[in-house]
N, C-alpha and C. Protein backbone atom coordinates (compact mmCIF):
# COMPACT_ATOMS: atom_id res chain seq x y z
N UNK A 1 31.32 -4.09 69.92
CA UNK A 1 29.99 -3.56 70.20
C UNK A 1 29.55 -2.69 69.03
N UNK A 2 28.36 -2.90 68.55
CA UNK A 2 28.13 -2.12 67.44
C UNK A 2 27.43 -0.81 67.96
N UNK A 3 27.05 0.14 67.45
CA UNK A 3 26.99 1.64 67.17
C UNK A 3 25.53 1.82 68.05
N UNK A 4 24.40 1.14 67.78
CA UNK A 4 22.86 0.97 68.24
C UNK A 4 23.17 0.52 70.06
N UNK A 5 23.83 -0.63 70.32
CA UNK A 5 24.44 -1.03 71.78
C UNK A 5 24.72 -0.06 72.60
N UNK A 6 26.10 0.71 71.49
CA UNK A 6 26.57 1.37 72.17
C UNK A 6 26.34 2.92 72.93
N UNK A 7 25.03 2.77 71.99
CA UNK A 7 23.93 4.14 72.20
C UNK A 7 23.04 4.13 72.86
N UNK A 8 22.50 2.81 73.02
CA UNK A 8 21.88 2.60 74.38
C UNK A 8 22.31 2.42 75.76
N UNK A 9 23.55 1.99 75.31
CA UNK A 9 24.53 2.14 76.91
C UNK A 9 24.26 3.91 77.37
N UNK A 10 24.80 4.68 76.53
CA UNK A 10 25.10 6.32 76.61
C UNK A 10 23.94 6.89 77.36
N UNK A 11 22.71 6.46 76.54
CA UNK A 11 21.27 6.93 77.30
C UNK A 11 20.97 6.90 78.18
N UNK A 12 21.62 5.39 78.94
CA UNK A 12 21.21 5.04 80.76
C UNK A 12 20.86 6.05 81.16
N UNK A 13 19.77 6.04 82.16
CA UNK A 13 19.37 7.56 82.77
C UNK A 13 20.73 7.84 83.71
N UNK A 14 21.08 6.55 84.30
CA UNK A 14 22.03 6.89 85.78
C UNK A 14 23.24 7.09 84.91
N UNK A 15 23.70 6.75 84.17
CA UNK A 15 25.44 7.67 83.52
C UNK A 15 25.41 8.96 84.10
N UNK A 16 26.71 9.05 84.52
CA UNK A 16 27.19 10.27 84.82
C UNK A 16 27.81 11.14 83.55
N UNK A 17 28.07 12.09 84.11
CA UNK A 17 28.95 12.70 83.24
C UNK A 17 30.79 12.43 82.76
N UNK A 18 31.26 12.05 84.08
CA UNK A 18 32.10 11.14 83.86
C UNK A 18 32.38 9.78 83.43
N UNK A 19 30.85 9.21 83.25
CA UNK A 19 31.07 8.06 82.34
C UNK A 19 30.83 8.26 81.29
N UNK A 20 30.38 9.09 80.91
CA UNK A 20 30.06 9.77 79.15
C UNK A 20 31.56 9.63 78.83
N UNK A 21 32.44 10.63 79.74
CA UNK A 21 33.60 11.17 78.82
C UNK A 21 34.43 10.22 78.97
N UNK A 22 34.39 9.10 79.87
CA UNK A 22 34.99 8.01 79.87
C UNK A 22 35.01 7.22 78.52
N UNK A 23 33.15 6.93 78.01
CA UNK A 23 32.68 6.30 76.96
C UNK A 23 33.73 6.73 76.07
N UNK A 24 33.08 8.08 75.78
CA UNK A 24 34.08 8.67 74.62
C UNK A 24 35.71 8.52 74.75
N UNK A 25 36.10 8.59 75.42
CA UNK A 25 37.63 8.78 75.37
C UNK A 25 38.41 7.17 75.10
N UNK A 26 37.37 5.68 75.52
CA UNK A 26 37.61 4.91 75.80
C UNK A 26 37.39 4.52 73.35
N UNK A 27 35.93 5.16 73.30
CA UNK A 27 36.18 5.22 71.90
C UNK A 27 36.99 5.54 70.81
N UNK A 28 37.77 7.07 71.41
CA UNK A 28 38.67 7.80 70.65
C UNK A 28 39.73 6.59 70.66
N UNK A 29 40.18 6.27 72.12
CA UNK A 29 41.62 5.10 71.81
C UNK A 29 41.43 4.16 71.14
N UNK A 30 39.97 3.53 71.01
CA UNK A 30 39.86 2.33 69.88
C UNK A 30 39.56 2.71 68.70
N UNK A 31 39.99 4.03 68.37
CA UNK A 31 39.69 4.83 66.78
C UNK A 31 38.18 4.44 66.48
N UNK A 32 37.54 5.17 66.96
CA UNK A 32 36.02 4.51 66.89
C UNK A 32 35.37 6.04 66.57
N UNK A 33 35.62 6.86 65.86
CA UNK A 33 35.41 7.86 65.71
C UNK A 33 34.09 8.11 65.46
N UNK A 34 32.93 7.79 65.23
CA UNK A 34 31.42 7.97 65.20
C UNK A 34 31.21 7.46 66.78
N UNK A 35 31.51 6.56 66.72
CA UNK A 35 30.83 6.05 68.30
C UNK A 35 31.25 7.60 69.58
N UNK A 36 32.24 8.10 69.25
CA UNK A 36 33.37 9.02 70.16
C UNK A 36 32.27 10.65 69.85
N UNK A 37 31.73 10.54 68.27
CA UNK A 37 31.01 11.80 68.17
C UNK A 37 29.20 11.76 68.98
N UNK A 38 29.29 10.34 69.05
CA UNK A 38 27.75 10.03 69.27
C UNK A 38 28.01 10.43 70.89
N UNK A 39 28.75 10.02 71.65
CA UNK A 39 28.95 10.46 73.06
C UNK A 39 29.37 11.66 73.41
N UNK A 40 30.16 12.54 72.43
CA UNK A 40 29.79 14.12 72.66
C UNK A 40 28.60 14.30 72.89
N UNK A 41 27.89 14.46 71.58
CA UNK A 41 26.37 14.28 71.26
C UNK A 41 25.27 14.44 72.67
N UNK A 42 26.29 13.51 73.50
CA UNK A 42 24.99 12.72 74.27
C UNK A 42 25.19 13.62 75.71
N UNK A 43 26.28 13.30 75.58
CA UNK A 43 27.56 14.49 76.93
C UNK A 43 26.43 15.76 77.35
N UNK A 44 26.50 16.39 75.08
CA UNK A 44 25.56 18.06 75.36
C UNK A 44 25.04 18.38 76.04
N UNK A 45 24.08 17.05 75.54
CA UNK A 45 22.57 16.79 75.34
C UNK A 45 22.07 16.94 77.32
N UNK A 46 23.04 16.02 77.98
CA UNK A 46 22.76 16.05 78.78
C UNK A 46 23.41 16.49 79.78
N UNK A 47 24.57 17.63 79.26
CA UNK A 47 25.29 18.35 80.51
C UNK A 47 25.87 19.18 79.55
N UNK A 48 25.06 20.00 78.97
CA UNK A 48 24.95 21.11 78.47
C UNK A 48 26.17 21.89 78.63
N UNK A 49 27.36 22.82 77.99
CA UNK A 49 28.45 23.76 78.19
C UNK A 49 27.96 24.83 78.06
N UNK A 50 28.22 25.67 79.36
CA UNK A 50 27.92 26.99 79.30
C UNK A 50 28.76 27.83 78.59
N UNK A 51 28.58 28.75 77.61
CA UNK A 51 29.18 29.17 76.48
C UNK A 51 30.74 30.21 77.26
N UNK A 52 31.72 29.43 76.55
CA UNK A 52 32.89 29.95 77.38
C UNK A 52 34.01 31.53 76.18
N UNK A 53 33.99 31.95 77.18
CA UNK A 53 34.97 33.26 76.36
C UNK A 53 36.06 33.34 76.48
N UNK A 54 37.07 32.60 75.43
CA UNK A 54 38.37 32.70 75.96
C UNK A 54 39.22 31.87 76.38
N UNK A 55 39.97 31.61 76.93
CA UNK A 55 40.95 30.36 77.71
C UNK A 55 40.98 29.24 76.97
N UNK A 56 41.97 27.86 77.19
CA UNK A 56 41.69 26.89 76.68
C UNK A 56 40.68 26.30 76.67
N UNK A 57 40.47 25.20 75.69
CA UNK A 57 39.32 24.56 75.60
C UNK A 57 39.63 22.84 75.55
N UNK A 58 39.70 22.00 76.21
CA UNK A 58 40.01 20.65 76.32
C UNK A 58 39.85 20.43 75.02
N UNK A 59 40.47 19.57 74.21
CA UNK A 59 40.34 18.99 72.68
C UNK A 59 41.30 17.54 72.53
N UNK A 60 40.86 16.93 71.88
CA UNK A 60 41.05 15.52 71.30
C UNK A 60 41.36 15.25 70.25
N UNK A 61 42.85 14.75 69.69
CA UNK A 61 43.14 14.74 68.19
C UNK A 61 43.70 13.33 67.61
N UNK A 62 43.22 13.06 66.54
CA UNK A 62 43.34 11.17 66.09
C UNK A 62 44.16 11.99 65.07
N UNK A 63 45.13 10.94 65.00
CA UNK A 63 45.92 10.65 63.49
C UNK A 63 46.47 9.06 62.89
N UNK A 64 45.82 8.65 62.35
CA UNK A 64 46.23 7.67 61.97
C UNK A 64 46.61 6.30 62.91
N UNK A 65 45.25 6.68 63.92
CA UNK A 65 45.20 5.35 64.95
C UNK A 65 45.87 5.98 66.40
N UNK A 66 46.41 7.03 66.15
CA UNK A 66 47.37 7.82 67.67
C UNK A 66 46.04 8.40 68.22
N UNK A 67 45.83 8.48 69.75
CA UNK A 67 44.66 9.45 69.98
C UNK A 67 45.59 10.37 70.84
N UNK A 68 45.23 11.34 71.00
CA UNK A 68 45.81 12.03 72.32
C UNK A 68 45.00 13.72 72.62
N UNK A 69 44.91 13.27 74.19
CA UNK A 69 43.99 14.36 74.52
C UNK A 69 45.08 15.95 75.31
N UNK A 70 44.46 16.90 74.95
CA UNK A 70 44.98 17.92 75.07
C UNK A 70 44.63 19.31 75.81
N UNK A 71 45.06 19.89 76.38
CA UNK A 71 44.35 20.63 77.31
C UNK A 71 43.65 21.84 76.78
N UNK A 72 43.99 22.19 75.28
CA UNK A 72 43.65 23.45 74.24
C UNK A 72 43.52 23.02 73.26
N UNK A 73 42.74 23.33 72.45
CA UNK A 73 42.58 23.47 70.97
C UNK A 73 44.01 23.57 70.22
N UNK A 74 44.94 24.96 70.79
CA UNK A 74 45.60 25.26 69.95
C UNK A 74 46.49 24.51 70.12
N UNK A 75 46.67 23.08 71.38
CA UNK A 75 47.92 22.45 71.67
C UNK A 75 47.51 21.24 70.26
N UNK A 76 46.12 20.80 70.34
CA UNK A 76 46.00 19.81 69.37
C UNK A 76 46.39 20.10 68.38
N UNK A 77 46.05 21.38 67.42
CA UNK A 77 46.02 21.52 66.46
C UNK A 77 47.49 21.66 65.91
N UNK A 78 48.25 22.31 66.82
CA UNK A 78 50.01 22.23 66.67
C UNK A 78 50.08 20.82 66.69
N UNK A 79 49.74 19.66 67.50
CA UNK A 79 50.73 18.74 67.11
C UNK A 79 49.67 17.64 65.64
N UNK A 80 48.39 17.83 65.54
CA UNK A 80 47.99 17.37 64.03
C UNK A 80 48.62 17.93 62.73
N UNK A 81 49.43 19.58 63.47
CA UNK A 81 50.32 20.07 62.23
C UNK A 81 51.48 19.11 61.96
N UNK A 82 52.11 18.65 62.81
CA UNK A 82 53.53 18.41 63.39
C UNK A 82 52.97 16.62 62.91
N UNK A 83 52.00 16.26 62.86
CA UNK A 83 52.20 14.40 62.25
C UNK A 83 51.58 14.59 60.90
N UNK A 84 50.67 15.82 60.19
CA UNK A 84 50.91 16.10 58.86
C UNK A 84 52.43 15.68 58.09
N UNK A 85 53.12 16.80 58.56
CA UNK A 85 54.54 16.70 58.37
C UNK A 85 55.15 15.99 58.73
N UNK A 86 55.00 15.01 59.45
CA UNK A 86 55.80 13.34 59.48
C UNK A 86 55.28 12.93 58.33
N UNK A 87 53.91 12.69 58.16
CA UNK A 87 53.24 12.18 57.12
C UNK A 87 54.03 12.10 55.77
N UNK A 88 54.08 13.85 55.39
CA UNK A 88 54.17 13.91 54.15
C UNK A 88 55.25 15.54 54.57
N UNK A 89 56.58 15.28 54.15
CA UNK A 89 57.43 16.03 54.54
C UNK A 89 57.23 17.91 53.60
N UNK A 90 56.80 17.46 52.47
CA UNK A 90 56.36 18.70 51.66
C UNK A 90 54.84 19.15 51.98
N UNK A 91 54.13 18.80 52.89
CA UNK A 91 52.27 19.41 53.52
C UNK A 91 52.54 20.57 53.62
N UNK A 92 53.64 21.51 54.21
CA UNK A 92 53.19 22.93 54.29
C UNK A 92 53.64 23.76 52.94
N UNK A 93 54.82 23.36 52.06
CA UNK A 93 55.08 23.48 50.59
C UNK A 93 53.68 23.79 50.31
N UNK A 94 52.91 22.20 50.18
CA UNK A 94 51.93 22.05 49.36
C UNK A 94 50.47 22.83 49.38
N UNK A 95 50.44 22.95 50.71
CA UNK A 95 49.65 24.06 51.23
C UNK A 95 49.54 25.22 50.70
N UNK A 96 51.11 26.04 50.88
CA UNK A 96 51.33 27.10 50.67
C UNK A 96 50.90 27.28 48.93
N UNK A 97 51.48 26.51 47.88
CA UNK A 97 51.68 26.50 46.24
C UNK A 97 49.93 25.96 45.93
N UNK A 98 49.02 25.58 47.09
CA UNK A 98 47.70 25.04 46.53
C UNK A 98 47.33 26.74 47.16
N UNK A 99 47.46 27.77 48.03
CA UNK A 99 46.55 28.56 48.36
C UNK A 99 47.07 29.73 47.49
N UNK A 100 48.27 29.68 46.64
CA UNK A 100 48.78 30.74 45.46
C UNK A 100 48.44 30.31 44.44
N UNK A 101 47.85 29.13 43.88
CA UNK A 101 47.40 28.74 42.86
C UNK A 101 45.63 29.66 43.29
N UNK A 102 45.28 29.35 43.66
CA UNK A 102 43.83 29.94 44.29
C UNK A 102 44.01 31.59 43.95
N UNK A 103 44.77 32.20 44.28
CA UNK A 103 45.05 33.57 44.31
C UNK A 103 44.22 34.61 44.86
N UNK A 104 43.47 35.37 44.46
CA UNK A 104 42.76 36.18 45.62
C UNK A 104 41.58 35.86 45.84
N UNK A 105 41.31 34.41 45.37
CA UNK A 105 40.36 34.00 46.14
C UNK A 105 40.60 33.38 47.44
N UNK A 106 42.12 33.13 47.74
CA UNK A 106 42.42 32.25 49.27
C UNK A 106 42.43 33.69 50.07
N UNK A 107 41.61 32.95 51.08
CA UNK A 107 42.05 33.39 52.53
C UNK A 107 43.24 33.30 52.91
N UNK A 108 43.96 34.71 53.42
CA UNK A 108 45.46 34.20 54.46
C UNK A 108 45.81 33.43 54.73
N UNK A 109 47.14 32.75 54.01
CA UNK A 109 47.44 31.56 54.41
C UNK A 109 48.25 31.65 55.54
N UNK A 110 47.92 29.99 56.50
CA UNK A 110 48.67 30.25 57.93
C UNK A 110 49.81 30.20 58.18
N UNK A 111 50.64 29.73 57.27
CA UNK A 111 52.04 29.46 57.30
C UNK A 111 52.78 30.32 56.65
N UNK A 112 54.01 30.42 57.08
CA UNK A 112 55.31 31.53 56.56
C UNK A 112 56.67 30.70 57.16
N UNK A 113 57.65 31.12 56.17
CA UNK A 113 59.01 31.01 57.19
C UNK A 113 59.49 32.30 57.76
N UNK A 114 58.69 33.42 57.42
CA UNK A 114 58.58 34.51 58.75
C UNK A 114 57.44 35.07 58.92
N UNK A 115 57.71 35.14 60.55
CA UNK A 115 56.20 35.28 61.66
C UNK A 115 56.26 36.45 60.88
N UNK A 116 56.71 37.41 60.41
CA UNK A 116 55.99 38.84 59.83
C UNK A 116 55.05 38.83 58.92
N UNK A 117 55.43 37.41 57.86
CA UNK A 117 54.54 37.23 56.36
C UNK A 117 53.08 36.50 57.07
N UNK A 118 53.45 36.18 57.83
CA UNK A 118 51.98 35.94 58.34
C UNK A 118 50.43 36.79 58.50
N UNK A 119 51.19 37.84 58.83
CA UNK A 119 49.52 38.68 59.15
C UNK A 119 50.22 40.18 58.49
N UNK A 120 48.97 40.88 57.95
CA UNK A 120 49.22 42.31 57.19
C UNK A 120 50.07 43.21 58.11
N UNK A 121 50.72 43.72 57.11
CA UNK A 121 51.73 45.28 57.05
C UNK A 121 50.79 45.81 58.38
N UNK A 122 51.16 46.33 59.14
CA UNK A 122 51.54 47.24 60.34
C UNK A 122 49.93 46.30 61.21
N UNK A 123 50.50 45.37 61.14
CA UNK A 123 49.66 44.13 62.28
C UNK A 123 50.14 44.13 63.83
N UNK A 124 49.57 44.73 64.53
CA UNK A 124 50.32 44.28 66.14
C UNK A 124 50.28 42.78 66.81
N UNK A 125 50.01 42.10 65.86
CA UNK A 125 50.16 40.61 66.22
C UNK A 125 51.60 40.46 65.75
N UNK A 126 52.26 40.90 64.97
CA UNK A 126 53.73 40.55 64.33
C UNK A 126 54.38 40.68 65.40
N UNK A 127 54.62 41.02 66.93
CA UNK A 127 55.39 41.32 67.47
C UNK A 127 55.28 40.29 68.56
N UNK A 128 54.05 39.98 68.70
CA UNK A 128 53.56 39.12 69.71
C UNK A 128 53.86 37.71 69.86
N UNK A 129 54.57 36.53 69.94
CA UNK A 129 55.31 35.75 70.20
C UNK A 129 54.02 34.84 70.31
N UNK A 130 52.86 35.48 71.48
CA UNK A 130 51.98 34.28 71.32
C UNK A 130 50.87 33.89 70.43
N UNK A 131 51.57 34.80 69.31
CA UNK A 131 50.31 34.73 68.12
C UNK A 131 50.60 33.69 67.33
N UNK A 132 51.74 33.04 67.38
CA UNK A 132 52.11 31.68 66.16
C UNK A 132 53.24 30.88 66.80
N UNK A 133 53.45 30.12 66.44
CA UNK A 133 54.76 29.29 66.97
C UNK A 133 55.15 28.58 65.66
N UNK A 134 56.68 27.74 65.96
CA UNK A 134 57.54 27.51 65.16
C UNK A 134 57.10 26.02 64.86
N UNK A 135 57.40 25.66 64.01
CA UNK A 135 57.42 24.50 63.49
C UNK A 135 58.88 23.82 62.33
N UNK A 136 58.78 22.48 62.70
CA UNK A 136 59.97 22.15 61.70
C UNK A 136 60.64 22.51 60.68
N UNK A 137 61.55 22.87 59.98
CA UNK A 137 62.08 22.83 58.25
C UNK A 137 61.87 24.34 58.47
N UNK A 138 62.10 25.29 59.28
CA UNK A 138 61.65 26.53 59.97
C UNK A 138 60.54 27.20 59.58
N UNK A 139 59.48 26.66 59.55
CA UNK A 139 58.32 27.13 59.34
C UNK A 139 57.62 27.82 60.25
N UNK A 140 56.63 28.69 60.05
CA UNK A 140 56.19 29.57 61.77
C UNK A 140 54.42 29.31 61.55
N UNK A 141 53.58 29.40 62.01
CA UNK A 141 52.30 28.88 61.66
C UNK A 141 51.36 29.72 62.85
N UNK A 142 50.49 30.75 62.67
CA UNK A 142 49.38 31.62 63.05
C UNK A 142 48.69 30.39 63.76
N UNK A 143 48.63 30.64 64.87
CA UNK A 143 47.92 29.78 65.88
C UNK A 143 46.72 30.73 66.36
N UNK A 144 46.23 31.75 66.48
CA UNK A 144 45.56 32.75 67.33
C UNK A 144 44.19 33.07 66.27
N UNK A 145 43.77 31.59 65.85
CA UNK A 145 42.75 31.29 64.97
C UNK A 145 41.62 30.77 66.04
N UNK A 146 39.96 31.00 65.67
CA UNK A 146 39.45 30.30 66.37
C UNK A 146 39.07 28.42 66.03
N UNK A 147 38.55 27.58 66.61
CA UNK A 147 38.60 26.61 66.37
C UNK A 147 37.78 26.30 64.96
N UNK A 148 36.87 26.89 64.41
CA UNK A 148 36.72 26.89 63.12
C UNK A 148 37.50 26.91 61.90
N UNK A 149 38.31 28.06 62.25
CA UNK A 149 39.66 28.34 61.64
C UNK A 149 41.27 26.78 61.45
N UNK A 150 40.93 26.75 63.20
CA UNK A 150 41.86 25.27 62.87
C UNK A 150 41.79 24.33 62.11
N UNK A 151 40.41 24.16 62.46
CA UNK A 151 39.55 23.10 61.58
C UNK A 151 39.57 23.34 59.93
N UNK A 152 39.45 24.30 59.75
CA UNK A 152 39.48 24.69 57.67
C UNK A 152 40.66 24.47 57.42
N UNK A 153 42.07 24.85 58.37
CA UNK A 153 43.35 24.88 57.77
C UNK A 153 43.61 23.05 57.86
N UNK A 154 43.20 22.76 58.89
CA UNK A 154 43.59 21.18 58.94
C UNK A 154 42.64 20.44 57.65
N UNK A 155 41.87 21.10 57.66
CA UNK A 155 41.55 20.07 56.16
C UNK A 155 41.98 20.50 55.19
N UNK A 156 42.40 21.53 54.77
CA UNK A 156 43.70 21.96 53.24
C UNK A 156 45.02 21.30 53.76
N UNK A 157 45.13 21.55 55.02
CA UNK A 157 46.38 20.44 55.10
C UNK A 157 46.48 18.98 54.60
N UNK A 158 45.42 18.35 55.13
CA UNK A 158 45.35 16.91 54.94
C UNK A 158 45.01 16.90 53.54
N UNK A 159 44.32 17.95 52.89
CA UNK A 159 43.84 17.70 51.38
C UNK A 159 45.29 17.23 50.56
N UNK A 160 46.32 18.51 50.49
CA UNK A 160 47.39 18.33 50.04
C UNK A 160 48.27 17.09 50.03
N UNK A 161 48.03 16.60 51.98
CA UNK A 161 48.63 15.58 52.06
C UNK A 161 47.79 13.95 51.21
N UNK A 162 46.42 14.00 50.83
CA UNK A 162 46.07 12.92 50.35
C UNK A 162 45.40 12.23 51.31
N UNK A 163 45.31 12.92 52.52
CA UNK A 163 44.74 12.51 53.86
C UNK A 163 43.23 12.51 53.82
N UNK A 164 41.96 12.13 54.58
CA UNK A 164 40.86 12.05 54.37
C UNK A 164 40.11 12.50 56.06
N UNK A 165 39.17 13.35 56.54
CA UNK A 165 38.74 13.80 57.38
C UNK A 165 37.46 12.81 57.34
N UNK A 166 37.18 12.30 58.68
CA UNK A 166 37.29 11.91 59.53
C UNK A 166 38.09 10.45 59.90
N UNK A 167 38.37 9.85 58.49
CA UNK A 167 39.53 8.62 58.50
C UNK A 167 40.55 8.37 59.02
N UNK A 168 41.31 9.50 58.67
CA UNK A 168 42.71 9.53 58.81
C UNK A 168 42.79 10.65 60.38
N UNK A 169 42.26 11.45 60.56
CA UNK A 169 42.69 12.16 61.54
C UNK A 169 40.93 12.89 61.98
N UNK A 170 41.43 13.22 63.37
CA UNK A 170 40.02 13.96 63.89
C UNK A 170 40.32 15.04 64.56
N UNK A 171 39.55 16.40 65.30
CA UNK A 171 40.00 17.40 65.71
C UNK A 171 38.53 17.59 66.67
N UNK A 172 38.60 17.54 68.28
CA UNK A 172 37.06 16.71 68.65
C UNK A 172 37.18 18.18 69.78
N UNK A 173 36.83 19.00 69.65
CA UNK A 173 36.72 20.45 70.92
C UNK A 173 36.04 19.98 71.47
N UNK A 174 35.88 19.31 73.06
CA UNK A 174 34.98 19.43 73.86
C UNK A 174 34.43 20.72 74.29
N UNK A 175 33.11 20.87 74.22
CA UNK A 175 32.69 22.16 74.63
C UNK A 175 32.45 23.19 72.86
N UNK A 176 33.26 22.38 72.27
CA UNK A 176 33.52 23.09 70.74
C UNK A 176 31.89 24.08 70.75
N UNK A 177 31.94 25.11 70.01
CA UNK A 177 30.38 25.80 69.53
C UNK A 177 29.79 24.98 68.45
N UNK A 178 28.83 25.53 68.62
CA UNK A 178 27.71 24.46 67.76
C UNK A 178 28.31 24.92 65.88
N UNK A 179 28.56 25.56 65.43
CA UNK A 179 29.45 26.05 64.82
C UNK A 179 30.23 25.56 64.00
N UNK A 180 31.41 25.04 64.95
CA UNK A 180 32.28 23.93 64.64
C UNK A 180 31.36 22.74 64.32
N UNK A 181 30.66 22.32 64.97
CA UNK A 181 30.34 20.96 64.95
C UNK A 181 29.41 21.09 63.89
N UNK A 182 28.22 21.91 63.51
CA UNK A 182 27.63 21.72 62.08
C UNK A 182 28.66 22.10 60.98
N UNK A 183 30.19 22.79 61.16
CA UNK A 183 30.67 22.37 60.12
C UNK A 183 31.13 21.35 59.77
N UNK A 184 32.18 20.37 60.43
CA UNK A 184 32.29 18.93 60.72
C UNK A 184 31.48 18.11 60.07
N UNK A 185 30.27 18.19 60.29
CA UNK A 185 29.11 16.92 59.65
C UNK A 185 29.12 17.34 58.69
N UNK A 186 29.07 19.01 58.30
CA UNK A 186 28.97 19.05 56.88
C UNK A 186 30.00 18.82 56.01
N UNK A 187 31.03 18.81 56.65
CA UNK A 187 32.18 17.91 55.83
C UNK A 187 32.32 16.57 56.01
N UNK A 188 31.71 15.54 56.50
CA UNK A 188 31.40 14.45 57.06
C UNK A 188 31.00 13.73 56.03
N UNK A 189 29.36 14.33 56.05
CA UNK A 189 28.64 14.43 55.00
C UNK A 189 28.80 14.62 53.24
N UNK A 190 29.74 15.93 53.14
CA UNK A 190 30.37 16.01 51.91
C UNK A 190 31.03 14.70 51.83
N UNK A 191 31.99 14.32 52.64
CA UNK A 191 33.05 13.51 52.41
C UNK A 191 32.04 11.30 52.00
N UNK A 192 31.10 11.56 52.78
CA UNK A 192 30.14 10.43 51.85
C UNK A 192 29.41 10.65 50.76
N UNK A 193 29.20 11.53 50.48
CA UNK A 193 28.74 11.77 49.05
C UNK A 193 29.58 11.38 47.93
N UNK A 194 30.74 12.00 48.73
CA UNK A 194 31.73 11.51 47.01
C UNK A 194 32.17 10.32 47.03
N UNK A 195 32.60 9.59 48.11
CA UNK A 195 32.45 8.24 48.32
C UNK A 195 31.47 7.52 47.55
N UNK A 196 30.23 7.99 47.67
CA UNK A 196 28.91 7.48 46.97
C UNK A 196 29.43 7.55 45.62
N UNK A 197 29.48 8.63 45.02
CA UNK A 197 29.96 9.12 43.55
C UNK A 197 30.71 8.22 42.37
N UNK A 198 31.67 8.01 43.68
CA UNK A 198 33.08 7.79 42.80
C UNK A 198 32.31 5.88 42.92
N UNK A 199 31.93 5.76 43.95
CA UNK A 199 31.66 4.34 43.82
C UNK A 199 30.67 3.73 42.22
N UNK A 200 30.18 4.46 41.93
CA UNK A 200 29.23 4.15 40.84
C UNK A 200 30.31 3.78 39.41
């Protein structure tokens, strides 16, 4: 079904809301990743999220043809860390040696092999267990980011790895703030331009 079809299906006046997220979810498993953003889109549009403070947030994460849906942001974003690093066994190395090359122009980087190097000298998050969790090759990784935040580190991740956003992997917050989602297109967007570029 092409993209125009499948957007006129979405519009039906009588769709529910559960057939929206059906649409979409039925897209995410066929890696159909525009068709999957066009039915957010449509979801909003027509069952609007009342702006939430706090708690998990349902989220949806593609890697390389895997879809899998998740009950939090921060559960997705741990395991898009965790198939980085299948990917490409040196991603958090590379991470780390691309955000010291940068030097005080990087933002805090999220990773450490101790939860202390993570956040500044006399931080009361250092003590807190649910501020980061562990990861493979003993790495520890600041989770207590908002979903914007996930989203910037997952694309220096995948950069390092050689990976490409929205190709290779996706990071889909239902409910996400508008926020997230005009940053997304604008990396969307970036990411066809240079496509365009390099094609010439």
């Amino acid at each position: 079904m092409d993209i125009q079809r499948f957007e006129k299906i979405l519009r039906e006046p009588d769709k529910t809301r559960s057939d929206l997220q059906n649409m979409k979810d039925n897209a995410l498993k066929k890696g159909e990743i525009e068709m999957a953003r066009l039915a957010e889109e449509v979801l909003k549009e027509r069952f609007p999220v009342v702006s939430r403070r706090g708690g998990a947030t349902p989220t949806a994460a593609v890697f390389r043809g895997d879809h899998k849906n998740f009950d939090s942001g921060k559960e997705a974003y741990l395991w898009l860390i965790k198939q980085h690093q299948a990917f490409d066994i040196k991603a958090i190395e590379n991470y780390i040696a691309l955000h010291k090359k940068s030097g005080s122009k990087s933002k805090r980087c999220r990773f450490a092999q101790n939860p202390h190097d993570l956040y500044p000298k006399g931080s009361t998050r250092i003590d807190d267990t649910s501020q980061f969790s562990t990861l493979q090759g003993g790495w520890y990784v600041d989770t207590n980011l908002n979903h914007k935040d996930k989203f910037a580190t997952l694309i220096q991740l995948s950069y390092v790895c050689g990976l490409e956003y929205p190709k290779d992997w996706d990071f889909v917050v239902t409910g996400g703030t508008e926020e997230l989602q005009q940053y997304q297109k604008i990396v969307i967007r970036g990411n066809k331009l240079l496509d365009e570029l390099l094609a010439l």
